[in-house]
C-alpha atoms as a PDB file:
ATOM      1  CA  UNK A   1     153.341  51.026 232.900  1.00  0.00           C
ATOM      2  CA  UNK A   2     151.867  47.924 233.786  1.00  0.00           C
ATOM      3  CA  UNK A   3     153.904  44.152 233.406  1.00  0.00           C
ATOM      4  CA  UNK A   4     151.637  42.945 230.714  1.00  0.00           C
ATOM      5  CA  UNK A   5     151.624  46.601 228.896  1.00  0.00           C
ATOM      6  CA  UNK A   6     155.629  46.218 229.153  1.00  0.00           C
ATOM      7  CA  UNK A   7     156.004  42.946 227.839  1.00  0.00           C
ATOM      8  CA  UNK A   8     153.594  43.138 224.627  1.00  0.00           C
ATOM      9  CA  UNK A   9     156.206  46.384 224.349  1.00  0.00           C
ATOM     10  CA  UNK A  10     159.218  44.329 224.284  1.00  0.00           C
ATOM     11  CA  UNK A  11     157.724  41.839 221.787  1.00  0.00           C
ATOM     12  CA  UNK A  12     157.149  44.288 218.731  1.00  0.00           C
ATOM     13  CA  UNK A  13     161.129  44.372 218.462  1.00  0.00           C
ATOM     14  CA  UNK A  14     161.361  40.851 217.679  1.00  0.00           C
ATOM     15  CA  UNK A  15     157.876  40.857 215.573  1.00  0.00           C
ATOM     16  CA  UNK A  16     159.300  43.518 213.411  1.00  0.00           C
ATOM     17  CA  UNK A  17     162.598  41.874 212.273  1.00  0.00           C
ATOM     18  CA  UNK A  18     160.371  38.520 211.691  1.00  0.00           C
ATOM     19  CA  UNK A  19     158.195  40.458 209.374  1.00  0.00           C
ATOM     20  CA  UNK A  20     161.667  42.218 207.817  1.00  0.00           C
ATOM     21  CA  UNK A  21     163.556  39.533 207.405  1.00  0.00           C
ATOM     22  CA  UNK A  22     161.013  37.167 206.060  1.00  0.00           C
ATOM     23  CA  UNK A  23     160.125  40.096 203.324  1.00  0.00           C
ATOM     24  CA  UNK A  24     163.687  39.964 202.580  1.00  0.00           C
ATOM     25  CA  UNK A  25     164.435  43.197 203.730  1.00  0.00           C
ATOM     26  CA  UNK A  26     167.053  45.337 205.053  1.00  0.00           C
ATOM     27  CA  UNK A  27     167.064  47.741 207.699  1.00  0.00           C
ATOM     28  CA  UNK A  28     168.354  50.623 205.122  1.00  0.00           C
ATOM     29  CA  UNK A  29     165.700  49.514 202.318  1.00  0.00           C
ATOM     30  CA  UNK A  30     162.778  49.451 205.300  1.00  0.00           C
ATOM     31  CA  UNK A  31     164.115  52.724 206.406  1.00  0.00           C
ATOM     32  CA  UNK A  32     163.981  54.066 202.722  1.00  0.00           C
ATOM     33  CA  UNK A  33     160.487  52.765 201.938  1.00  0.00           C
ATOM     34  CA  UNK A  34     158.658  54.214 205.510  1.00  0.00           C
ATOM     35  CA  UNK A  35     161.231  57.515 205.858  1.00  0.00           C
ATOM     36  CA  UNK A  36     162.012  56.223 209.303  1.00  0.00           C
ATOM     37  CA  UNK A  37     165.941  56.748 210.267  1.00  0.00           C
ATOM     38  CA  UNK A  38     168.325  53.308 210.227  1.00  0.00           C
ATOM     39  CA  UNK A  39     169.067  54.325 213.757  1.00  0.00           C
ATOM     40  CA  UNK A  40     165.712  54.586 214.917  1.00  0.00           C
ATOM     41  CA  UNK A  41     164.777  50.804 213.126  1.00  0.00           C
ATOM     42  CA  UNK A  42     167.701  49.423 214.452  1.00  0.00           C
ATOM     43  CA  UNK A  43     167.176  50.544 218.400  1.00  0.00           C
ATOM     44  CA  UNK A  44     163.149  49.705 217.706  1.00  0.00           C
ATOM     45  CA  UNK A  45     164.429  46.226 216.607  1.00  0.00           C
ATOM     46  CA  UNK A  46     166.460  45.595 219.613  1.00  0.00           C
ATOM     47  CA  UNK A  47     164.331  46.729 222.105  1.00  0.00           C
ATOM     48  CA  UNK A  48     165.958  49.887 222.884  1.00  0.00           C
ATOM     49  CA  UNK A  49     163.313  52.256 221.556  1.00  0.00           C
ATOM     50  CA  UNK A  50     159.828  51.954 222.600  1.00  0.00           C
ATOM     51  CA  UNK A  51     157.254  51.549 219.603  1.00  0.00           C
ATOM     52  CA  UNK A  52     154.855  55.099 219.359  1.00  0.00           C
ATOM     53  CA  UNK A  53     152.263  54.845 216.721  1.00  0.00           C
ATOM     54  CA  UNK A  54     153.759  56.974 214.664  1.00  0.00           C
ATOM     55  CA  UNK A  55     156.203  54.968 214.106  1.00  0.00           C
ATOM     56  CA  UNK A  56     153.983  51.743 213.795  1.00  0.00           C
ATOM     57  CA  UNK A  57     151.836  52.853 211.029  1.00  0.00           C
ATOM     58  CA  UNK A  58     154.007  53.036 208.531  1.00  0.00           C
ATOM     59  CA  UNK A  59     155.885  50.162 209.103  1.00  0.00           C
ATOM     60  CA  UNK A  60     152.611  48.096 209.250  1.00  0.00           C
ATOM     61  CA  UNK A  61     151.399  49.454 206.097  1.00  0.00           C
ATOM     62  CA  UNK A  62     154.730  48.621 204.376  1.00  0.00           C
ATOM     63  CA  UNK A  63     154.983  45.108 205.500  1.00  0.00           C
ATOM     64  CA  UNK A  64     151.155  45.186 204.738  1.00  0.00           C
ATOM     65  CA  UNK A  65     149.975  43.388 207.968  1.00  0.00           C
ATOM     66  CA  UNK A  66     147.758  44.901 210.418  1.00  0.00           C
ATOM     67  CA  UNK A  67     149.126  46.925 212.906  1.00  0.00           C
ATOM     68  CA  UNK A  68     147.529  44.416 215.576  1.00  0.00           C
ATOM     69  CA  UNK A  69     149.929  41.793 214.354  1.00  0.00           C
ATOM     70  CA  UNK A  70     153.471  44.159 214.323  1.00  0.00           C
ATOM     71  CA  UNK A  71     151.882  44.655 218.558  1.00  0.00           C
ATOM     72  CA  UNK A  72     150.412  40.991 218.901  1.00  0.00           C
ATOM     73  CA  UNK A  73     147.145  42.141 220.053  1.00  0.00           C
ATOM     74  CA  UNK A  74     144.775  39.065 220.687  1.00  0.00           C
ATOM     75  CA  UNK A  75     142.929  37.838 217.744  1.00  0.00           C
ATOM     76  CA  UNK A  76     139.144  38.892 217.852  1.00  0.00           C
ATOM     77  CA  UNK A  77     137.630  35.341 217.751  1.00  0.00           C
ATOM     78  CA  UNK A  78     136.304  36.273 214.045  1.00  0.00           C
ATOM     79  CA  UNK A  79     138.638  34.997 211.575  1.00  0.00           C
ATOM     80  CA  UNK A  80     137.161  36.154 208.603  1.00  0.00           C
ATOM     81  CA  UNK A  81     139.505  38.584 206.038  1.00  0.00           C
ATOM     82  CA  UNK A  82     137.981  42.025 204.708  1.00  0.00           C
ATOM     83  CA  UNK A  83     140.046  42.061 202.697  1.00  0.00           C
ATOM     84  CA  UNK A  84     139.630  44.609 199.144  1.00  0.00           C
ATOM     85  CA  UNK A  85     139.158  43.363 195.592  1.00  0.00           C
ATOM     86  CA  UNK A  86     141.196  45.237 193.288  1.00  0.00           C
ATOM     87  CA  UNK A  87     140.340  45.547 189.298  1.00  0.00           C
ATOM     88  CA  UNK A  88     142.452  46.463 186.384  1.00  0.00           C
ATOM     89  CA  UNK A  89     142.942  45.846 182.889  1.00  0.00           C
ATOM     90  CA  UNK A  90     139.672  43.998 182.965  1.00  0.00           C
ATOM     91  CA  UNK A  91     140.617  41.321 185.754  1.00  0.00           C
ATOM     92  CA  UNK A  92     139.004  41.657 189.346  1.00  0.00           C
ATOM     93  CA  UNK A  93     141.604  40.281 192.306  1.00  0.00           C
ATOM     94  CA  UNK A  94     140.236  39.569 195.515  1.00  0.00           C
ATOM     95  CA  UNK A  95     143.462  38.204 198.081  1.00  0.00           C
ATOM     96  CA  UNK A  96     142.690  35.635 200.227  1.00  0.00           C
ATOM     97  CA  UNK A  97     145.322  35.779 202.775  1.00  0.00           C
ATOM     98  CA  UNK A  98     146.900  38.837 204.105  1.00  0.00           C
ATOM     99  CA  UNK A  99     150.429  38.581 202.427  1.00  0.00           C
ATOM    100  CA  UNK A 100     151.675  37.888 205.755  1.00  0.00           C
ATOM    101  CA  UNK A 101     153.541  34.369 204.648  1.00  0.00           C
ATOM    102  CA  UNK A 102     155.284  33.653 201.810  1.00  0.00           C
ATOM    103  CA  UNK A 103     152.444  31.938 200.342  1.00  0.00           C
ATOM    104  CA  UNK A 104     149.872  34.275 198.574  1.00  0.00           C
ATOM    105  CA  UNK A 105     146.276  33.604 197.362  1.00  0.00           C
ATOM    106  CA  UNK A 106     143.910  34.988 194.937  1.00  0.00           C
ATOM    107  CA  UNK A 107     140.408  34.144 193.583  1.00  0.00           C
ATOM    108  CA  UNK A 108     140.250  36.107 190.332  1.00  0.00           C
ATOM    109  CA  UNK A 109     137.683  37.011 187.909  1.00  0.00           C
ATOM    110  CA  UNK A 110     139.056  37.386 184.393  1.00  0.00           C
ATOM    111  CA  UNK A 111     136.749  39.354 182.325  1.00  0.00           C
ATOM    112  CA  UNK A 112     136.521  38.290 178.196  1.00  0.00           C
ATOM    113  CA  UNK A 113     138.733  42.020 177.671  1.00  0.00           C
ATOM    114  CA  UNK A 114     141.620  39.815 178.541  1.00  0.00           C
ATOM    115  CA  UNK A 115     141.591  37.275 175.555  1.00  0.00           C
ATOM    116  CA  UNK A 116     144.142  37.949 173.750  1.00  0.00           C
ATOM    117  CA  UNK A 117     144.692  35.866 169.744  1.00  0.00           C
ATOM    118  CA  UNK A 118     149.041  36.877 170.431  1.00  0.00           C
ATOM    119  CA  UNK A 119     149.090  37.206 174.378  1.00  0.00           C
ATOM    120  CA  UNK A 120     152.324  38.187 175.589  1.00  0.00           C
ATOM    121  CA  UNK A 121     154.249  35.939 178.197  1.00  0.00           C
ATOM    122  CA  UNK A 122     156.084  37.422 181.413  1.00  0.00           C
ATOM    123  CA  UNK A 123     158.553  35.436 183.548  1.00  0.00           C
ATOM    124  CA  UNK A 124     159.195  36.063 186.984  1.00  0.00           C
ATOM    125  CA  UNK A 125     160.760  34.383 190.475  1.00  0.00           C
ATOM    126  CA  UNK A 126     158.339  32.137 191.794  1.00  0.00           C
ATOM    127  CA  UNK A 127     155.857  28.779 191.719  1.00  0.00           C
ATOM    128  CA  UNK A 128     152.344  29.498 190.224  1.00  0.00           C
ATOM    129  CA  UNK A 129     149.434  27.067 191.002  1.00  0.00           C
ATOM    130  CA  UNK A 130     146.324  27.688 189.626  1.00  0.00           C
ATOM    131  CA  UNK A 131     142.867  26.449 189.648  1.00  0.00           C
ATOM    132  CA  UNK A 132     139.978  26.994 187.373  1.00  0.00           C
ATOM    133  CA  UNK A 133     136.048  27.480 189.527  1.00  0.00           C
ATOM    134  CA  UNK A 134     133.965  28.283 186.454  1.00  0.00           C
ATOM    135  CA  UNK A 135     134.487  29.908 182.977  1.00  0.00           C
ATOM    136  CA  UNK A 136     137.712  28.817 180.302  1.00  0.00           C
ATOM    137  CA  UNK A 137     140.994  29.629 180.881  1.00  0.00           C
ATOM    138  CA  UNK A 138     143.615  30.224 178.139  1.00  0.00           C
ATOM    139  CA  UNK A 139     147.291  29.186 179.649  1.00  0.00           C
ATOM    140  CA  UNK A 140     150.206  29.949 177.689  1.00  0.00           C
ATOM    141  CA  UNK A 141     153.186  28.444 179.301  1.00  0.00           C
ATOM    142  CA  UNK A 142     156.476  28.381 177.503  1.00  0.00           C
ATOM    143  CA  UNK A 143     155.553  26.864 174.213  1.00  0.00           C
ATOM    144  CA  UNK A 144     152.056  25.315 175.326  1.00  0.00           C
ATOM    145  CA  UNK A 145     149.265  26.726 174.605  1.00  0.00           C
ATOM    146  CA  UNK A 146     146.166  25.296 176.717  1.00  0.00           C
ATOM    147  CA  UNK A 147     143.082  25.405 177.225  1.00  0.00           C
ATOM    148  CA  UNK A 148     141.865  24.703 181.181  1.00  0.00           C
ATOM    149  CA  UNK A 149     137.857  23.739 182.460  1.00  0.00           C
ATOM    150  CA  UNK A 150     136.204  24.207 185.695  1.00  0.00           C
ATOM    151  CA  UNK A 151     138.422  21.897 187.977  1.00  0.00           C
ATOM    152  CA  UNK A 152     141.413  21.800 186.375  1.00  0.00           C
ATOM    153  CA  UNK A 153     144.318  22.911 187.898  1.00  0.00           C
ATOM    154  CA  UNK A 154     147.898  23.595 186.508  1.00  0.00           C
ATOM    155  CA  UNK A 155     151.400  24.570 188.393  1.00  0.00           C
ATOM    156  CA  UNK A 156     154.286  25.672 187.241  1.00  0.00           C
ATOM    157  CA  UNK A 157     157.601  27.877 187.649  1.00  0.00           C
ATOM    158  CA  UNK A 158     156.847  31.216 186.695  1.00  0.00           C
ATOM    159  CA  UNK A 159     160.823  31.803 185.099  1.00  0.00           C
ATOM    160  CA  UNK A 160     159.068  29.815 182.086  1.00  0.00           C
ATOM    161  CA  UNK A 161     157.581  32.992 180.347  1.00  0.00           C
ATOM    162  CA  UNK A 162     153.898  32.378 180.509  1.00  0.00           C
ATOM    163  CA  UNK A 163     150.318  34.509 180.476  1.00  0.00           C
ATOM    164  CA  UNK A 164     146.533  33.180 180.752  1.00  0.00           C
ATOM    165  CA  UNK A 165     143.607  35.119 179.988  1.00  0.00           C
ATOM    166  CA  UNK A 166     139.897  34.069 178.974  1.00  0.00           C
ATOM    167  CA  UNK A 167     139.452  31.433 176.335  1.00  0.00           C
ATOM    168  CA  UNK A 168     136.228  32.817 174.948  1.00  0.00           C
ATOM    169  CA  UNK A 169     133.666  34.924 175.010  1.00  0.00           C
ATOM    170  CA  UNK A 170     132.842  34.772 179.099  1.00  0.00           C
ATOM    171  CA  UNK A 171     134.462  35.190 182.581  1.00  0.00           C
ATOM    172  CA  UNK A 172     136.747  32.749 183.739  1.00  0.00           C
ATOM    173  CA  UNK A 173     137.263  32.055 187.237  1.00  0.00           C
ATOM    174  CA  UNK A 174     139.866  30.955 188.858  1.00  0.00           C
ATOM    175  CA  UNK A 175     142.233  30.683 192.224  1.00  0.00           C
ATOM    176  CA  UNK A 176     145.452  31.027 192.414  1.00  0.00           C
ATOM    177  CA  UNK A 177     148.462  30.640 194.677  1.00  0.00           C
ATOM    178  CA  UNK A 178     151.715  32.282 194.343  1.00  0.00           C
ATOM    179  CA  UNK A 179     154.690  30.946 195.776  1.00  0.00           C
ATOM    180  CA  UNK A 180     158.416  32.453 196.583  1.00  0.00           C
ATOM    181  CA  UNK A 181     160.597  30.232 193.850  1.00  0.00           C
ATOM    182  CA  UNK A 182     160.899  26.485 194.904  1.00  0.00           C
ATOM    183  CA  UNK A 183     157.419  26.461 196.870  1.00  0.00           C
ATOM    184  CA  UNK A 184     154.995  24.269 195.245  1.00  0.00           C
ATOM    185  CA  UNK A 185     151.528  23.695 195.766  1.00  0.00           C
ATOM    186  CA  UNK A 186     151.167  20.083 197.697  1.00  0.00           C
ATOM    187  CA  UNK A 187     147.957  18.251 196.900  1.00  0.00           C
ATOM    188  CA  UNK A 188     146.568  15.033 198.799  1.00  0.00           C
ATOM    189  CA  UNK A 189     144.703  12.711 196.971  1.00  0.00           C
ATOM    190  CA  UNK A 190     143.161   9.859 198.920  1.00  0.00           C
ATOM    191  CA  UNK A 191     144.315   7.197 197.174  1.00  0.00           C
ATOM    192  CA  UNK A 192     141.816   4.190 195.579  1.00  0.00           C
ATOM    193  CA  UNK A 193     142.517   0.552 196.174  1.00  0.00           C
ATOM    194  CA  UNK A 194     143.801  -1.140 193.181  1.00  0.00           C
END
């Protein structure tokens, strides 16, 4: 094995336990989730287990990140994401990053089987920001109930019960960015002289 072939080896170890620990995982719950011994984790974490594919695939599909990244393989020069929409209940969400951060983002497409006349609020862990492209959106946050146009934007903590749906008869569009609780959504504005 060549030098360069053993070093990108020793640097999944470390790349690994980055992903882990910044999903806020442990080495038994990883080991649960790909069916990959605590022992074997452990000595692939440290170095003292070489990575084989078979044990790369499902750990790159579990931290959802390509398995290019969990080996550090150069980037391609093409930094576009192909990346898969995915539709339920009437909404289409395409991501816009690949989860790999804390930070996640979403352009979704809300179709009108989302309005709702009594929607029902949800409350999670985490800082919502969200911006409207085209369409109306209905926000209900807390005891608000709103009512957002194309270039609008809102943010919030999402432990305040909230939902937001269409707020007629059409699509709404609209991006969003999801953040682990405490991150917020920093906008610069230039600012005008007075």
């Amino acid at each position: 094995m060549d030098e360069e072939t053993q070093s990108t080896m020793a640097a999944v170890g470390p790349r690994l336990k980055g992903l882990r620990t910044q999903r806020n995982l442990s080495l038994t719950a990883l080991a649960e989730a790909t069916g990959i011994s605590l022992s074997t984790l452990s000595r692939l974490e440290s170095g003292r287990r070489r990575p084989t594919l078979e044990l790369l695939l499902p750990l790159a599909r579990e931290l959802r990140v390509d398995i290019g990244r969990l080996i550090g393989a150069p980037q391609t020069g093409d930094p576009r994401l192909h990346l898969r929409p995915v539709t339920r209940h009437g909404m289409t969400m395409l991501p816009l990053t690949r989860r790999a951060g804390s930070l996640q983002a979403y352009k979704l497409i809300i179709s009108p089987k989302m309005r709702s006349p009594e929607p029902e609020q949800a409350s999670h862990e985490g800082y919502e920001w969200i911006y409207v492209l085209d369409g109306r959106l209905r926000l209900v946050l807390g005891d608000n109930d709103l009512i957002m146009g194309p270039g609008e934007a809102a943010e919030f903590d999402t432990r305040t019960p909230h939902w937001f749906g269409n707020a007629d008869e059409h699509p709404v569009e609209i991006l969003s960015l999801l953040g682990r609780q405490g991150e917020r959504a920093h906008l610069r504005a230039r600012t005008t002289p007075r």
